[in-house]
Protein backbone atom coordinates (compact mmCIF):
# COMPACT_ATOMS: atom_id res chain seq x y z
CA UNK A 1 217.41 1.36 172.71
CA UNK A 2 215.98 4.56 174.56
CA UNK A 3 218.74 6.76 175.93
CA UNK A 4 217.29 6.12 179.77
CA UNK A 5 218.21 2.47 178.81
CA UNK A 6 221.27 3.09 177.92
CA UNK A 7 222.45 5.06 180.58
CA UNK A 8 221.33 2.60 183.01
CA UNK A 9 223.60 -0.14 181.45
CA UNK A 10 226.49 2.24 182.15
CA UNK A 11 225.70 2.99 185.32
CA UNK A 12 225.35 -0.95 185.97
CA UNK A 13 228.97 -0.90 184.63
CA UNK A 14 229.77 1.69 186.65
CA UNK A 15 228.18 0.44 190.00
CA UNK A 16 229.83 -3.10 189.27
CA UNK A 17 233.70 -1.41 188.92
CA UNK A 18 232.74 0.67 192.34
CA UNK A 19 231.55 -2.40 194.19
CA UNK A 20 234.73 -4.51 192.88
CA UNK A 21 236.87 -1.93 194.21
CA UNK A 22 235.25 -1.38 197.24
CA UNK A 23 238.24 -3.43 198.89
CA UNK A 24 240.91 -1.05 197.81
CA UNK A 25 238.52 1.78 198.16
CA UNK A 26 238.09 1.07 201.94
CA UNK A 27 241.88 0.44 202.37
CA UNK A 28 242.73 3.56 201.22
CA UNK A 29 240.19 5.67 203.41
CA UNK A 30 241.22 3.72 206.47
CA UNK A 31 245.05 4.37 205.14
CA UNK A 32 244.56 7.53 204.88
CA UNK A 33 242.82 8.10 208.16
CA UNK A 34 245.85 6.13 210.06
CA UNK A 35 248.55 8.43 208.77
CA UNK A 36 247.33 12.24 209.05
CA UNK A 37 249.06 14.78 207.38
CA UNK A 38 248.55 18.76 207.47
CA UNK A 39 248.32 21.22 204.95
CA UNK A 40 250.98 21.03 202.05
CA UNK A 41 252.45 18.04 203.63
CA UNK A 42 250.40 15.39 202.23
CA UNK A 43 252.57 13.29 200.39
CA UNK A 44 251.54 9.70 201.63
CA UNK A 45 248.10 10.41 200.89
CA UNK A 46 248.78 12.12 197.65
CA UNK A 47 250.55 9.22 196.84
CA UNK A 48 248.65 6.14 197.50
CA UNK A 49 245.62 7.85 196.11
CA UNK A 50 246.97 8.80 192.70
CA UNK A 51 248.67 5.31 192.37
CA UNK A 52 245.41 3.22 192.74
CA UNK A 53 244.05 5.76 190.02
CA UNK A 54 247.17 4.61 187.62
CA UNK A 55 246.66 1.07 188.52
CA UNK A 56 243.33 1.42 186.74
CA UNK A 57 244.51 2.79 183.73
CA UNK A 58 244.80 6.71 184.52
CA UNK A 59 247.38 9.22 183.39
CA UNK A 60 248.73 10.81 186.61
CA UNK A 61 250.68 14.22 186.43
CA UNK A 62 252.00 15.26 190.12
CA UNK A 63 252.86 18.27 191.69
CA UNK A 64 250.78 20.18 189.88
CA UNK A 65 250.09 24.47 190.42
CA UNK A 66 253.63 23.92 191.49
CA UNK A 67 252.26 22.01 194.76
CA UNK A 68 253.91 18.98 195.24
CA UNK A 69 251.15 17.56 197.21
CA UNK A 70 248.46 18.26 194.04
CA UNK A 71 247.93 15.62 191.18
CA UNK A 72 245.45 15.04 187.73
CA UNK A 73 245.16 11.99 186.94
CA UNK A 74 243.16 11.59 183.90
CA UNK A 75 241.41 8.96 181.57
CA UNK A 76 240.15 9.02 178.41
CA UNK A 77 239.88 11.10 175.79
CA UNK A 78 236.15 12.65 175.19
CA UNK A 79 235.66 16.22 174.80
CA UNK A 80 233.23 16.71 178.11
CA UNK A 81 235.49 16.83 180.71
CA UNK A 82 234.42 16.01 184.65
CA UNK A 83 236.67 16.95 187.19
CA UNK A 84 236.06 15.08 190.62
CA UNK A 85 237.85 16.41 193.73
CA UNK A 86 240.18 14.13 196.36
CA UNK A 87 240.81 16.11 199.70
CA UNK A 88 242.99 14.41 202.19
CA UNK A 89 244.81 16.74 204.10
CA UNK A 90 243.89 16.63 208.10
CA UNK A 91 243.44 18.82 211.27
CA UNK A 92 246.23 19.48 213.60
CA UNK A 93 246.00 17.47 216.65
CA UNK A 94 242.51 15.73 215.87
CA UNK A 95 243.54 13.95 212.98
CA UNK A 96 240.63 13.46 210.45
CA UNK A 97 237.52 14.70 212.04
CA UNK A 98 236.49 16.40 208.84
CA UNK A 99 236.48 12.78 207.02
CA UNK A 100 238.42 13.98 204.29
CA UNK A 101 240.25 10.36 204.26
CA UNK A 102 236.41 9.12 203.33
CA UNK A 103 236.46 12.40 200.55
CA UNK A 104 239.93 10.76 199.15
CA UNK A 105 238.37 7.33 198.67
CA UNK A 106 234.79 8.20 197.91
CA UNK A 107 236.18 10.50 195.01
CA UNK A 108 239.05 8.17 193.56
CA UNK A 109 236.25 4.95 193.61
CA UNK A 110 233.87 7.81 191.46
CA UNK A 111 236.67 8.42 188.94
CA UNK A 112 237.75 4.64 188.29
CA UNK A 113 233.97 3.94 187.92
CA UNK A 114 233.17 6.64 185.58
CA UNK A 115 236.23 5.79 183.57
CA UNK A 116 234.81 2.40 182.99
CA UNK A 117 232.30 3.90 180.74
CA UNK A 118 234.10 6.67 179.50
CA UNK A 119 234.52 5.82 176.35
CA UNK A 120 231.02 4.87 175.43
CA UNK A 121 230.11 8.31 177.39
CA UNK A 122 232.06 10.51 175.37
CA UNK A 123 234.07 11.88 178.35
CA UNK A 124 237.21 12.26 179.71
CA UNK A 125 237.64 11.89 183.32
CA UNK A 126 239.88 13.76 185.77
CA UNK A 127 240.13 12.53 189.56
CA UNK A 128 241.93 16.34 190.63
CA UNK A 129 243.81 15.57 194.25
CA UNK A 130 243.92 18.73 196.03
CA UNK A 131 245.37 19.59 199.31
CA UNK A 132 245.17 21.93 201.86
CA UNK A 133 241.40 22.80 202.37
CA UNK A 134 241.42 22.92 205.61
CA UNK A 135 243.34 26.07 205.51
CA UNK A 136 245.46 27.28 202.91
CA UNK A 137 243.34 27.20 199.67
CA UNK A 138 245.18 24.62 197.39
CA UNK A 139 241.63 24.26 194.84
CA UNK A 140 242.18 28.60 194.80
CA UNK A 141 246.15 27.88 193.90
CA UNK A 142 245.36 24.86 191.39
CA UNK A 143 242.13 27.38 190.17
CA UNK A 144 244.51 30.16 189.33
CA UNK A 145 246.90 28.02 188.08
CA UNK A 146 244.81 27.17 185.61
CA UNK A 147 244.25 23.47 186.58
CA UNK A 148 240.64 23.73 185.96
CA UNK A 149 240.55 25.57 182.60
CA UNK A 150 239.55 22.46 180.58
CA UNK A 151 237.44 21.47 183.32
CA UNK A 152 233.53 21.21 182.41
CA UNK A 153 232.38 20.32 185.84
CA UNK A 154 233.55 19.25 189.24
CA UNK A 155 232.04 17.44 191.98
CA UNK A 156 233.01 16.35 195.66
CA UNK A 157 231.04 14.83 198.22
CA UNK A 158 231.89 15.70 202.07
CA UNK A 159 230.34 13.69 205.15
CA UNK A 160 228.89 14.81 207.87
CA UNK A 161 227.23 12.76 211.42
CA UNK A 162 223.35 11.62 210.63
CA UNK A 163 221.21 8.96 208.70
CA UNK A 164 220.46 11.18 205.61
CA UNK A 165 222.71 13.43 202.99
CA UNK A 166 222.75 16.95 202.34
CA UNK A 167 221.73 17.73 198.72
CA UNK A 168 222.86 21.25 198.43
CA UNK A 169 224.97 22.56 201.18
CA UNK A 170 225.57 25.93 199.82
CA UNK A 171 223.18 27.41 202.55
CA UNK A 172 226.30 26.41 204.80
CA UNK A 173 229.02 27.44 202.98
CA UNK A 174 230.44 30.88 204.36
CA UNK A 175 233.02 33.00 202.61
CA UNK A 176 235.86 33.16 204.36
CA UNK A 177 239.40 35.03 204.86
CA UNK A 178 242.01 33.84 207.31
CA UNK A 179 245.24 35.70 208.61
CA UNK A 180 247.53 35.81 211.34
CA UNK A 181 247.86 38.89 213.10
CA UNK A 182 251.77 39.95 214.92
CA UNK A 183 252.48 41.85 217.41
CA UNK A 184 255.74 43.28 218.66
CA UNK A 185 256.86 44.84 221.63
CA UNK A 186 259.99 45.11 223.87
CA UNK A 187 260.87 42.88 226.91
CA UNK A 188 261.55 43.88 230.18
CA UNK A 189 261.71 41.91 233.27
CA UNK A 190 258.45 41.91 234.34
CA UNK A 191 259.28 42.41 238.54
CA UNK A 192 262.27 44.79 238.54
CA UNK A 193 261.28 47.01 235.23
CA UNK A 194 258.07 46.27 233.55
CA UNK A 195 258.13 50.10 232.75
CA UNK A 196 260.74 49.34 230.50
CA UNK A 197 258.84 46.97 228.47
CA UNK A 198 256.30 47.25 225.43
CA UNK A 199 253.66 44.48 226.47
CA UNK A 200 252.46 42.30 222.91
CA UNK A 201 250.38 40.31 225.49
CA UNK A 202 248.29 43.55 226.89
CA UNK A 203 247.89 44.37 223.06
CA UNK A 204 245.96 40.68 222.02
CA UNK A 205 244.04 41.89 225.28
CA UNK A 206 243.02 44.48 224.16
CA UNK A 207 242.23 43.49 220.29
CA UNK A 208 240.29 40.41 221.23
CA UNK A 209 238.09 42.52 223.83
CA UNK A 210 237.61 45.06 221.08
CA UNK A 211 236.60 41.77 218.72
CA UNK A 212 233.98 40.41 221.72
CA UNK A 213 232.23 43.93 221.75
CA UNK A 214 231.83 44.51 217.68
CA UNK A 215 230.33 40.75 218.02
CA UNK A 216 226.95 42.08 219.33
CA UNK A 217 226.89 44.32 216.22
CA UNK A 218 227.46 42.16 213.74
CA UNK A 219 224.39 40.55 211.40
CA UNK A 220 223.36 36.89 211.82
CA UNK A 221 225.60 34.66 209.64
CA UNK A 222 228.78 37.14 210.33
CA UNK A 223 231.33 34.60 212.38
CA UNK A 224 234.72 35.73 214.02
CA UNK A 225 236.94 33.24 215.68
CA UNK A 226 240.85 32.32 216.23
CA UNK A 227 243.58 31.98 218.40
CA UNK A 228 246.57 32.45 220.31
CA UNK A 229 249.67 30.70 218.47
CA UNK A 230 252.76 32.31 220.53
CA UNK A 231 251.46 34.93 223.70
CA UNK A 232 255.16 35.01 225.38
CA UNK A 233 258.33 33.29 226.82
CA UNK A 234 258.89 33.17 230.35
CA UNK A 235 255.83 34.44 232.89
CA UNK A 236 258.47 36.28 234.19
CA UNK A 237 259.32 38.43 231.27
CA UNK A 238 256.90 41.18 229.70
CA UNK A 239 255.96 39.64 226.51
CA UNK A 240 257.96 41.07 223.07
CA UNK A 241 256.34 38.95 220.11
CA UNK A 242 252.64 37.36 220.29
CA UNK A 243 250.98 35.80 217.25
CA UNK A 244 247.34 34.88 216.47
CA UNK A 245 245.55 33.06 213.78
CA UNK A 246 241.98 34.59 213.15
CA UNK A 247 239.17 33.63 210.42
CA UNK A 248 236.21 36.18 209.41
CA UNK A 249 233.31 34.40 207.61
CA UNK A 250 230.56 35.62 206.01
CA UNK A 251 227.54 34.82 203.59
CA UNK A 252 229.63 36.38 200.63
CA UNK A 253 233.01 37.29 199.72
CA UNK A 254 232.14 40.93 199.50
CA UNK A 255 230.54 40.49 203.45
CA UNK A 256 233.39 38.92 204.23
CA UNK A 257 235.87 41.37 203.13
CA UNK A 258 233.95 44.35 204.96
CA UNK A 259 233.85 42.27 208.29
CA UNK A 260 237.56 41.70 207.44
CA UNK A 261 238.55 45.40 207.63
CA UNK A 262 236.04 45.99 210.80
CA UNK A 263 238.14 43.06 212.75
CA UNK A 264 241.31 44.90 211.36
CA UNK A 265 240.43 47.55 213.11
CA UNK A 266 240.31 46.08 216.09
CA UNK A 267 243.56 44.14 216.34
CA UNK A 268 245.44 48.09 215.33
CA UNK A 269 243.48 49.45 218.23
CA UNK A 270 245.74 46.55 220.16
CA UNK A 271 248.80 47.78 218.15
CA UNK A 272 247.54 51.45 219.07
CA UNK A 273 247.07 51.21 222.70
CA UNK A 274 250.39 49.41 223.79
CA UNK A 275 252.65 50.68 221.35
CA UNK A 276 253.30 47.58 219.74
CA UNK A 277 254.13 47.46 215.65
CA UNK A 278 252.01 44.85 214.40
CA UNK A 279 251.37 43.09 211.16
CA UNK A 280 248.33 41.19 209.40
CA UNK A 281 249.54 38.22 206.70
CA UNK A 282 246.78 36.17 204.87
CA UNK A 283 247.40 32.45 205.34
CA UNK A 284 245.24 32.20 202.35
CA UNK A 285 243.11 32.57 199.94
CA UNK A 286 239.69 34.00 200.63
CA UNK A 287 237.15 31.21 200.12
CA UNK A 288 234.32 32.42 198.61
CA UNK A 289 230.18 31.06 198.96
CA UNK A 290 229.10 27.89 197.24
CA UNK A 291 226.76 27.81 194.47
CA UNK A 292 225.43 24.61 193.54
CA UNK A 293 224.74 23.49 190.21
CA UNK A 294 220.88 22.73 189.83
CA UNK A 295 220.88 20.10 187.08
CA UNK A 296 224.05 18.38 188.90
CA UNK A 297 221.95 18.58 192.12
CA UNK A 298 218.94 17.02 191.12
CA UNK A 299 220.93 14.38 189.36
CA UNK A 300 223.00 13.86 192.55
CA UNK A 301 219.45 13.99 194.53
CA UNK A 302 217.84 11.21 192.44
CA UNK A 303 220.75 8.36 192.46
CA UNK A 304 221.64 8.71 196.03
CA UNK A 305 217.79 7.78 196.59
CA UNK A 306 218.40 4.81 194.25
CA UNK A 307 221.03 3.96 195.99
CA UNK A 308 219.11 3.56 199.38
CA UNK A 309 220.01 7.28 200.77
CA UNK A 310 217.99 9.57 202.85
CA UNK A 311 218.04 12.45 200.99
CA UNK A 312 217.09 16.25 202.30
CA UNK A 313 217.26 19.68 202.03
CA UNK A 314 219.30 22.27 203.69
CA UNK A 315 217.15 25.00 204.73
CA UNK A 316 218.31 28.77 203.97
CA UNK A 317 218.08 29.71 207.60
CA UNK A 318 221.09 27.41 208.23
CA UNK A 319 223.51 30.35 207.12
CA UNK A 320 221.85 31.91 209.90
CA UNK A 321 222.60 29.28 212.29
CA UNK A 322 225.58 27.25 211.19
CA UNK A 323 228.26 27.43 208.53
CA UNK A 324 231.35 25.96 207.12
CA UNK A 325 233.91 26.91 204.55
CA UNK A 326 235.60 25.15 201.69
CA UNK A 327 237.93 26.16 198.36
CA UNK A 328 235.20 24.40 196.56
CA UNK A 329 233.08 27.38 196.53
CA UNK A 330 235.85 29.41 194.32
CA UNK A 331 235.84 26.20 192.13
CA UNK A 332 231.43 26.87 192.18
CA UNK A 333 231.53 29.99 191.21
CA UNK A 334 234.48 29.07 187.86
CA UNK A 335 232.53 26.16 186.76
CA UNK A 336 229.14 24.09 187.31
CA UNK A 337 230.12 22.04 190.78
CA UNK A 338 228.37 20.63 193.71
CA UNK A 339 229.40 20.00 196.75
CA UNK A 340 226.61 17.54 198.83
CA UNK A 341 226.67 16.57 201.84
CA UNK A 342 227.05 12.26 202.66
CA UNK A 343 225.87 11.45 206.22
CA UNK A 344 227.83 8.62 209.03
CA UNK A 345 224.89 6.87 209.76
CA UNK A 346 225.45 6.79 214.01
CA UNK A 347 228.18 9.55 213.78
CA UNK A 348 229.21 10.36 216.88
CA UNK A 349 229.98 14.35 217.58
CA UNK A 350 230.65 16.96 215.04
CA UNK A 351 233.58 17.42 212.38
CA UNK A 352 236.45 18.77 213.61
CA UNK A 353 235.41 16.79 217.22
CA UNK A 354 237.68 13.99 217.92
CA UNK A 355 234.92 11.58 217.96
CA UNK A 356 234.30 12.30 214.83
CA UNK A 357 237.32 11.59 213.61
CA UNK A 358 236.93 8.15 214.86
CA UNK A 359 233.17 7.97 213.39
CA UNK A 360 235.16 8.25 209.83
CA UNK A 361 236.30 4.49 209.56
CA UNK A 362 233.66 2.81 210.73
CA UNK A 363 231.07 0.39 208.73
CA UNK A 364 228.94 2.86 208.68
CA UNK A 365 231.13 5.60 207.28
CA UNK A 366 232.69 2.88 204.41
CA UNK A 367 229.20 1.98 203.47
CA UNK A 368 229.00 5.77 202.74
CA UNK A 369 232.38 5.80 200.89
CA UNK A 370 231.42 3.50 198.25
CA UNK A 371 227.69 5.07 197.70
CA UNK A 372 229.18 8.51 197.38
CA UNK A 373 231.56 6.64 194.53
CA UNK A 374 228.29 5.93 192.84
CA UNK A 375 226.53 8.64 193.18
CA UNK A 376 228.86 10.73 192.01
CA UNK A 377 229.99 8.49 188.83
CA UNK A 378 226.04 7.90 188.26
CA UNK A 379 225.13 11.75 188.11
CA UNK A 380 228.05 12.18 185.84
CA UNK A 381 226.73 9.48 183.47
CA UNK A 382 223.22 11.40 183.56
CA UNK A 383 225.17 14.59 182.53
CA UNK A 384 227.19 12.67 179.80
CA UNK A 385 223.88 11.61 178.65
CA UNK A 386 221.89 14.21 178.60
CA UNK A 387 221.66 15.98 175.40
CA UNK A 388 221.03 19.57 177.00
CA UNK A 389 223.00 19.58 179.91
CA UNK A 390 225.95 18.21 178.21
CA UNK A 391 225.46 21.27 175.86
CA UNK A 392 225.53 23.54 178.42
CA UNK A 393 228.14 21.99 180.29
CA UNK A 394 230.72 22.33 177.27
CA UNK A 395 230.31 25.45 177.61
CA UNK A 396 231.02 25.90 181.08
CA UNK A 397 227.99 27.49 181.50
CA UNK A 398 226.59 27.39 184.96
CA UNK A 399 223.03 26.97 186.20
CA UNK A 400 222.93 28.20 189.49
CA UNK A 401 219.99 29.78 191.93
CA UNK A 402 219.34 33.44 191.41
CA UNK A 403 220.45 35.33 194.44
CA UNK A 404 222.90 32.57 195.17
């Protein structure tokens, strides 16, 4: 039997595990999207997602990188080893309007259907439950912790509003660095002695006017936004302690870092102007651009089609025009990994929009749950199978656009 044969059978299997799952796949998503929970603090979701992973048979190690909120869970025993990615952590306020609850299920279905033929594949399969992307970088920590090491390859699929999915979303993925910025002053009463005071207010003025003016000079694709956390007390008292949250993006880590120190600049002229003492802390680590596996891509391309998708490109002018981060990118550039897009077919609004967030649980957006399970288990069977990619794949060696 030819090897195209064979791989089909397994994806059959694979396909028929997904679609008897679909249930508990769905219940878990919608779970998940009832009960929201930050950064670091997602221990329901950790949980129920790594338990439906060792109710099918999988190893699961938790609180892994030393976050308790981070679990492998692993089957079988082969010596290619595919990492595929659960986020579930949520936005404050909004709940999940990035559809990571959808990520969480979509992801777990792919790793319980790939481990049906993992065996017969040769492979060992890892279903990696990472939290915090939204800010806070827990792929980076689990990365430098070393969780990846015996990784071969990763994959994650992320959904977005429209009819069609994103093949290669790298042209959207911005580096990224993200701090909060302190300032600190002295109160006064700000009627009978404001002369007395040092105002941390008047220096945010002044930083974020300073930020608005360097925005005309910066290049296309250079992005600077944030806010105010804490800007005083009492209207009545001149304000001692602000505190801001700020992200710099830009089309590359090393872009990102000079934008970085031109934005630092302007939050000292702030500290310079009033007085104030301030101080800058990352909130996390940088997130760097994505770079997209082409052989994992053009797998990914070809079974979403056969599984009914729309499939396009993202132009390159979308850097220009639009852009997104995610700690995916550092696990890109450590590894082959992709990172497509899955569209909500009727979607209302944008992530991070609260309609959004309520376009993540319905038919549509389940019906795009358990096709990104397939996809994703079917383009790791075609890797399995294929004799030169699996080569190349042992040895971790990436295959990615040149200029990426």
């Amino acid at each position: 039997m030819s090897d195209t044969l064979i791989r089909a059978e397994h994806k059959e299997a694979a396909r028929r595990t997904i679609d008897a799952l679909a249930p508990a796949l769905l219940d878990l998503s919608h779970t998940v999207h009832a009960h929201p929970e930050l950064k670091f603090e997602e221990h329901q979701a950790a949980c129920w997602a790594s338990e439906l992973t060792e109710r099918h048979g999988f190893e699961v190690e938790r609180g892994v990188a030393g976050l308790e909120t981070a679990f492998v869970a692993t089957y079988g025993t082969g010596e290619l080893v595919l990492g595929i990615c659960a986020e579930y952590d949520a936005l404050p306020a909004i709940g999940h309007a990035c559809g990571h609850n959808m990520i969480c299920a979509s992801s777990v279905g792919a790793g319980i259907g790939l481990a049906a033929v993992a065996d017969q594949l040769g492979v060992t399969v890892k279903v990696l439950g990472t939290p915090a992307e939204e800010a806070g970088g827990g792929k980076i920590l689990m990365l430098d912790a070393g969780v990846f090491d015996d990784v071969h390859a990763a994959m994650m699929t992320h959904p977005c509003p429209g009819d069609f999915d994103l093949l290669d979303m790298a042209n959207a993925m911005l580096a990224a660095v993200q701090f909060d910025v302190e300032y600190r002053g002295k109160p006064a009463h700000a009627a009978a002695s404001p002369h007395l005071g040092i105002n941390a207010l008047d220096a945010v003025t002044i930083a974020q006017t300073a930020i608005g003016v360097l925005r005309q000079q910066l290049p296309a694709g250079d992005l600077i936004h944030g806010i105010v956390v804490h800007g005083g007390d009492a209207a009545n008292v001149i304000p001692e302690r602000t505190l801001l949250s700020y992200y710099v993006r830009s089309a590359n880590l090393e872009r990102a870092t000079a934008l970085e120190a031109r934005v630092r600049r302007c939050f000292e002229a702030g500290a310079l102007a009033t007085g104030c003492e301030m101080e800058i802390r990352p909130t996390s680590p940088m997130y760097s651009h994505l770079e997209s596996d082409i052989d994992l891509t053009r797998a990914y391309g070809i079974n979403a089609a056969a599984l009914g998708r729309t499939v396009v490109e993202l132009p390159p002018q979308m850097r220009m025009s639009a852009g997104a981060s995610t700690d995916m990118a550092n696990v890109s550039l450590a590894l082959p990994a992709i990172h497509p897009g899955v569209g909500i077919a009727g979607a209302q609004g944008s992530p991070h929009q609260a309609e959004f967030a309520a376009s993540c649980i319905t038919p549509a957006a389940d019906a795009t749950v358990v096709h990104a399970a397939a996809a994703m288990a079917w383009t790791a069977i075609d890797a399995a199978g294929d004799s030169d990619v699996r080569a190349r794949l042992l040895r971790r060696e990436r295959n990615v656009a040149v200029g990426s």
